[in-house]
Structures are given as structure tokens and as C-alpha cells.
N, C-alpha and C. Protein backbone atom coordinates (compact mmCIF):
# COMPACT_ATOMS: atom_id res chain seq x y z
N UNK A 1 -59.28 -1.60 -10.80
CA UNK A 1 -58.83 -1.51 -9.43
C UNK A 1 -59.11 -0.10 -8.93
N UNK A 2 -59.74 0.15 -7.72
CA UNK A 2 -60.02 1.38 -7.14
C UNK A 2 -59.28 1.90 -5.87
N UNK A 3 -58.58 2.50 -5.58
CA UNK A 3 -58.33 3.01 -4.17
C UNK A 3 -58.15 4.41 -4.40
N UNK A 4 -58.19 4.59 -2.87
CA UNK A 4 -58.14 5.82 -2.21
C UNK A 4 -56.67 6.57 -1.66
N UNK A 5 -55.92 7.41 -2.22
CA UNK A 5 -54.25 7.48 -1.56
C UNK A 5 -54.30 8.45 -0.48
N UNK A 6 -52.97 8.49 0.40
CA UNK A 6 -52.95 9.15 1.91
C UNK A 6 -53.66 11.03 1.46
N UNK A 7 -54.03 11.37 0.60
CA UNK A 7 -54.30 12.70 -0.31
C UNK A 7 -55.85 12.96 0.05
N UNK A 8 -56.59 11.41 0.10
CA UNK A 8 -58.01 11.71 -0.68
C UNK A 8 -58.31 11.66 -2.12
N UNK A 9 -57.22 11.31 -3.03
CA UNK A 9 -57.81 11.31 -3.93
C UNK A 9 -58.15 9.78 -4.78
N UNK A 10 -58.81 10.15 -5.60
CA UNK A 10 -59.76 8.44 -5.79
C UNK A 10 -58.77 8.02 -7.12
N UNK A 11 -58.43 6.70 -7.59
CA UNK A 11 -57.64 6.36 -8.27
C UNK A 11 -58.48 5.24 -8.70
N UNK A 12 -58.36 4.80 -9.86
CA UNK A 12 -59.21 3.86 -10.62
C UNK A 12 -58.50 3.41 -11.92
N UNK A 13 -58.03 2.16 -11.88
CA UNK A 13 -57.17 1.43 -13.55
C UNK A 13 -57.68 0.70 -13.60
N UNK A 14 -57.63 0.27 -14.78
CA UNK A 14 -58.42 -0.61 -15.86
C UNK A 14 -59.42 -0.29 -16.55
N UNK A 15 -59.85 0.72 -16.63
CA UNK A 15 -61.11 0.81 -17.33
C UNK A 15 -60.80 0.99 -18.77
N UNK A 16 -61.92 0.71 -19.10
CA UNK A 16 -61.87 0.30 -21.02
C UNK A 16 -62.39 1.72 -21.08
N UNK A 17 -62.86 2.57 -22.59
CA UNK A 17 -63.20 3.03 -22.41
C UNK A 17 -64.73 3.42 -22.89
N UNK A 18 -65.39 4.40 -22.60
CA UNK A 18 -66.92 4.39 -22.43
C UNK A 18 -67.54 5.21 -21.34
N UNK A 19 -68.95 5.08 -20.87
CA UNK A 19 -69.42 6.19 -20.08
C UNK A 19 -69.85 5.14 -18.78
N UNK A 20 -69.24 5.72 -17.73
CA UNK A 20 -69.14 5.36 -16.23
C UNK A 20 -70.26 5.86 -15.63
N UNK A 21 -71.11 5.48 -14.34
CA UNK A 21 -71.24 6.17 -13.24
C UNK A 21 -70.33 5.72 -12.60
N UNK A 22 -70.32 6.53 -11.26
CA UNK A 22 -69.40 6.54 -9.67
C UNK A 22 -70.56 6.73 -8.75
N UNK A 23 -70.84 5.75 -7.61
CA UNK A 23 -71.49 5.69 -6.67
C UNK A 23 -70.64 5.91 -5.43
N UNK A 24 -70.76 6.58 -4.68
CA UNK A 24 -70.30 6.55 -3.31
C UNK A 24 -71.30 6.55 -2.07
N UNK A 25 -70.77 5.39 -1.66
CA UNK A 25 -72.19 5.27 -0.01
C UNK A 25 -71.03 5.13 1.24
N UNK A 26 -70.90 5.86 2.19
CA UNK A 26 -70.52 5.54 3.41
C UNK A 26 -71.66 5.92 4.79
N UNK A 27 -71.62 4.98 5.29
CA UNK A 27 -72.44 4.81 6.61
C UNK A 27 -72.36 6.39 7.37
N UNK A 28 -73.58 6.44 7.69
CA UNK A 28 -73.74 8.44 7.91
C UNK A 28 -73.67 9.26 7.02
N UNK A 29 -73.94 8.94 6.01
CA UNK A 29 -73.57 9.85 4.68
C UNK A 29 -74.92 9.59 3.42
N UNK A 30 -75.19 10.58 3.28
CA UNK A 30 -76.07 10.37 1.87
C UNK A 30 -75.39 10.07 0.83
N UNK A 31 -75.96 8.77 0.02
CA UNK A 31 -75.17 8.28 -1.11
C UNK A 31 -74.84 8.80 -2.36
N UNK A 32 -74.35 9.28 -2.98
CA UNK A 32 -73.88 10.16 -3.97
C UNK A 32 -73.84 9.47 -5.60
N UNK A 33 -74.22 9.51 -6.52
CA UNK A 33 -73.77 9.05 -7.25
C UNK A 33 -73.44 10.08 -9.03
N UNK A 34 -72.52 9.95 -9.64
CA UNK A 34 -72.32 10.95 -10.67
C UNK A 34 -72.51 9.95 -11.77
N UNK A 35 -72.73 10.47 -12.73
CA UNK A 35 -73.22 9.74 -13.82
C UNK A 35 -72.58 10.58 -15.22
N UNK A 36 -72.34 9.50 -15.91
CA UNK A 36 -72.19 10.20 -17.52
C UNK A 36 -70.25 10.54 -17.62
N UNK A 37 -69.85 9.80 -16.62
CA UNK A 37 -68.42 10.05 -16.71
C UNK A 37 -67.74 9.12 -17.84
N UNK A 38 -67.41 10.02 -18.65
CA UNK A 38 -66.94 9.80 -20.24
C UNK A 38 -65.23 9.53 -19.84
N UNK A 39 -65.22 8.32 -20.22
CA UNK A 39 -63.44 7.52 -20.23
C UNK A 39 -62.96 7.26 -21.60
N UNK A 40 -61.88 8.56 -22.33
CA UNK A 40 -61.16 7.93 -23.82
C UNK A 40 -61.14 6.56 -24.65
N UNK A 41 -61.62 6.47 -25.55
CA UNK A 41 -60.32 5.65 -26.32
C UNK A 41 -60.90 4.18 -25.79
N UNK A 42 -60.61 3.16 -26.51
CA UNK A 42 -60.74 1.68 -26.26
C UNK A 42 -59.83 1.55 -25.28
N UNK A 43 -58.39 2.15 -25.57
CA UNK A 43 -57.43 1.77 -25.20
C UNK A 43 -56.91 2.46 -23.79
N UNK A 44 -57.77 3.07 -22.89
CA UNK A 44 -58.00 3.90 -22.03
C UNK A 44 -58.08 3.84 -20.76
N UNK A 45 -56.71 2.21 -20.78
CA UNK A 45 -56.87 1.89 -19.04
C UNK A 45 -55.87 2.84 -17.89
N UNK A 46 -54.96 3.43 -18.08
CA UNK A 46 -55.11 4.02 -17.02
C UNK A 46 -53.81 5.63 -17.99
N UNK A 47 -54.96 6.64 -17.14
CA UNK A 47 -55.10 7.77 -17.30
C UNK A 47 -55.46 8.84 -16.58
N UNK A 48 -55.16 9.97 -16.60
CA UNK A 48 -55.54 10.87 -15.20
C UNK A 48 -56.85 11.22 -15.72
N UNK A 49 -57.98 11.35 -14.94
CA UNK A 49 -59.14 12.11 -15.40
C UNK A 49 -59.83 12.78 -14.18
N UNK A 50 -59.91 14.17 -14.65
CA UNK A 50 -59.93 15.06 -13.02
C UNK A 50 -61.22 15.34 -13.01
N UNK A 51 -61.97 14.75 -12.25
CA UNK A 51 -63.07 15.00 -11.64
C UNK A 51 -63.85 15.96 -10.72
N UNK A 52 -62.51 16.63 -9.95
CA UNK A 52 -62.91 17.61 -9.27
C UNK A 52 -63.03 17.02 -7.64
N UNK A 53 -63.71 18.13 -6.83
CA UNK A 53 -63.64 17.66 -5.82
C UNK A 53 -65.11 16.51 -5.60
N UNK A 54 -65.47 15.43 -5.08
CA UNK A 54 -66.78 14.91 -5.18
C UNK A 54 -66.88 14.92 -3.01
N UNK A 55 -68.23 15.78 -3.22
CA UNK A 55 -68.54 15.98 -1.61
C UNK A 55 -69.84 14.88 -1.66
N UNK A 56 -69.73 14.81 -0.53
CA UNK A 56 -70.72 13.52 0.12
C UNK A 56 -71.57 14.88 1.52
N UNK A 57 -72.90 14.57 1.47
CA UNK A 57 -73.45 15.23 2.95
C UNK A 57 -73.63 14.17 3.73
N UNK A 58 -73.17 14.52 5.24
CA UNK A 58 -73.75 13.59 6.35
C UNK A 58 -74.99 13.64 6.64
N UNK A 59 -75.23 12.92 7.10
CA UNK A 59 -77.25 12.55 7.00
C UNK A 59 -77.08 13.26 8.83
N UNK A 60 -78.33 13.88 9.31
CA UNK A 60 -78.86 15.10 10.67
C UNK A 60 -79.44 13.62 10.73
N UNK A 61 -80.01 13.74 12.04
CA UNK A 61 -81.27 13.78 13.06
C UNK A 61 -81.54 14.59 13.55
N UNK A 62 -82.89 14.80 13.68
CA UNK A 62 -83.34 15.64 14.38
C UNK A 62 -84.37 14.88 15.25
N UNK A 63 -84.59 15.10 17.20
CA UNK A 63 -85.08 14.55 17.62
C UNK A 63 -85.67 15.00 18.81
N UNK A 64 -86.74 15.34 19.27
CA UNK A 64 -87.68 15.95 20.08
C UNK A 64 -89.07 15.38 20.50
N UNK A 65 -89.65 15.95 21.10
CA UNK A 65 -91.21 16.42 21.55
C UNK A 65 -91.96 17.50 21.18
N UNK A 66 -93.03 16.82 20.34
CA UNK A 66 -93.79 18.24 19.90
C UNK A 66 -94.71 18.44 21.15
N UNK A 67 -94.81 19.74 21.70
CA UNK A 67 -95.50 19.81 22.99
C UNK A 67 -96.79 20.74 22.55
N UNK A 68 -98.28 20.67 23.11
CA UNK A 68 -99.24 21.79 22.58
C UNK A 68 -98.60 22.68 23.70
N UNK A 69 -99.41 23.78 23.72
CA UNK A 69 -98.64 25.15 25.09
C UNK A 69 -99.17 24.83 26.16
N UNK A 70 -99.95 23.61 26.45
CA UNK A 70 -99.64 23.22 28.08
C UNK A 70 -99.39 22.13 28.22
N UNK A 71 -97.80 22.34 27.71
CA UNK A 71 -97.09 21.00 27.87
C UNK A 71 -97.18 19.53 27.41
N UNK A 72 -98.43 19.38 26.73
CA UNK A 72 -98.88 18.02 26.90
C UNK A 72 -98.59 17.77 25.84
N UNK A 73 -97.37 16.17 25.53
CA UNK A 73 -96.92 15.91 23.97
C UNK A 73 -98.29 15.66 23.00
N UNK A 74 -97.79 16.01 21.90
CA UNK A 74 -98.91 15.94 20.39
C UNK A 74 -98.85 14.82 20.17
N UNK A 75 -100.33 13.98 19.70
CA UNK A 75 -100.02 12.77 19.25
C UNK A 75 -99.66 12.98 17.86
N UNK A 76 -99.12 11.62 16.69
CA UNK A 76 -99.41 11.67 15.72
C UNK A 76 -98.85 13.29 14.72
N UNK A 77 -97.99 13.61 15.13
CA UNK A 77 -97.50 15.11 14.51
C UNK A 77 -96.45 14.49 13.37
N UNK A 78 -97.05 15.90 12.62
CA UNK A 78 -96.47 15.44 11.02
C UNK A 78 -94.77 16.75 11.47
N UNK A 79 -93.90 16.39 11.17
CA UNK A 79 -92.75 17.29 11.38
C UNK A 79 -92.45 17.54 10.21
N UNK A 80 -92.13 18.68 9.27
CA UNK A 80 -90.70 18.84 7.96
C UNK A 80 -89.90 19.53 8.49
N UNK A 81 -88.93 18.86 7.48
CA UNK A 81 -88.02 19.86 7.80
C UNK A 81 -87.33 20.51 6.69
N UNK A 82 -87.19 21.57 6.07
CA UNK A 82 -86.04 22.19 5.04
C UNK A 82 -84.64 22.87 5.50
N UNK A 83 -83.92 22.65 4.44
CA UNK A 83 -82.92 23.61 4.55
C UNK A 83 -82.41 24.71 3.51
């Protein structure tokens, strides 16, 4: 069973134990996923295991006109972008 309490923090019982991922996807958000999360013991259904804080980034747009210098839009323009 998984939920979320009025805190933010993520709560999860039942698990047996063994090595987990955690995926997180919310709409506007790049999907996150952690891997290799090690759970005690056979007997290892519910237990505190502190994970820390887990951040999610919101996904940009970026959206324009590439113009040459007299004004006139570019066809076909390759854009990057870094951060």
C-alpha cells in the first residue's frame, strides 16, 4: 500500500524484502525514477526507511521565432537548449 500524508512524505507497507525501484511521473514533471532501494529481512513489511528528500523537475517550454536581422522568420531552424 502506498500513500502520501498531509507532510509530503511517501509511506509504503507491505513490502517483502529485497531491492526496489521507485518511479515517480506527474503530469508537468520529468519522471524520476531511483533504483537499487534495498528493503531488510524477509520479514520486512513495514518499517521506516529514510530516503531523503526525492525532487522531481518541472518540464520548461520554450517558445518563439527565430528571426534572420531583417526580420524575416528562419525556416527549418535547429534550436538547443542547455542549462
Amino acid at each position: 500500500t502506498l500513500f502520501i500524508d498531509s507532510q509530503g512524505n511517501l509511506n509504503i507497507t507491505g513490502l517483502s524484502g529485497g531491492r526496489y525501484s521507485l518511479a515517480i511521473d506527474k503530469p508537468g514533471y520529468f519522471p524520476q525514477t531511483f533504483s537499487d532501494i534495498v528493503v531488510g529481512g524477509a520479514e520486512a513489511s513495514n518499517f521506516p526507511l529514510e530516503l531523503g528528500d526525492l525532487n522531481i523537475t518541472a518540464q520548461r517550454t520554450v517558445a518563439g521565432t527565430v528571426r534572420w536581422d531583417d526580420g524575416e522568420p528562419v525556416t527549418n531552424a535547429i534550436v538547443h537548449t542547455m542549462s
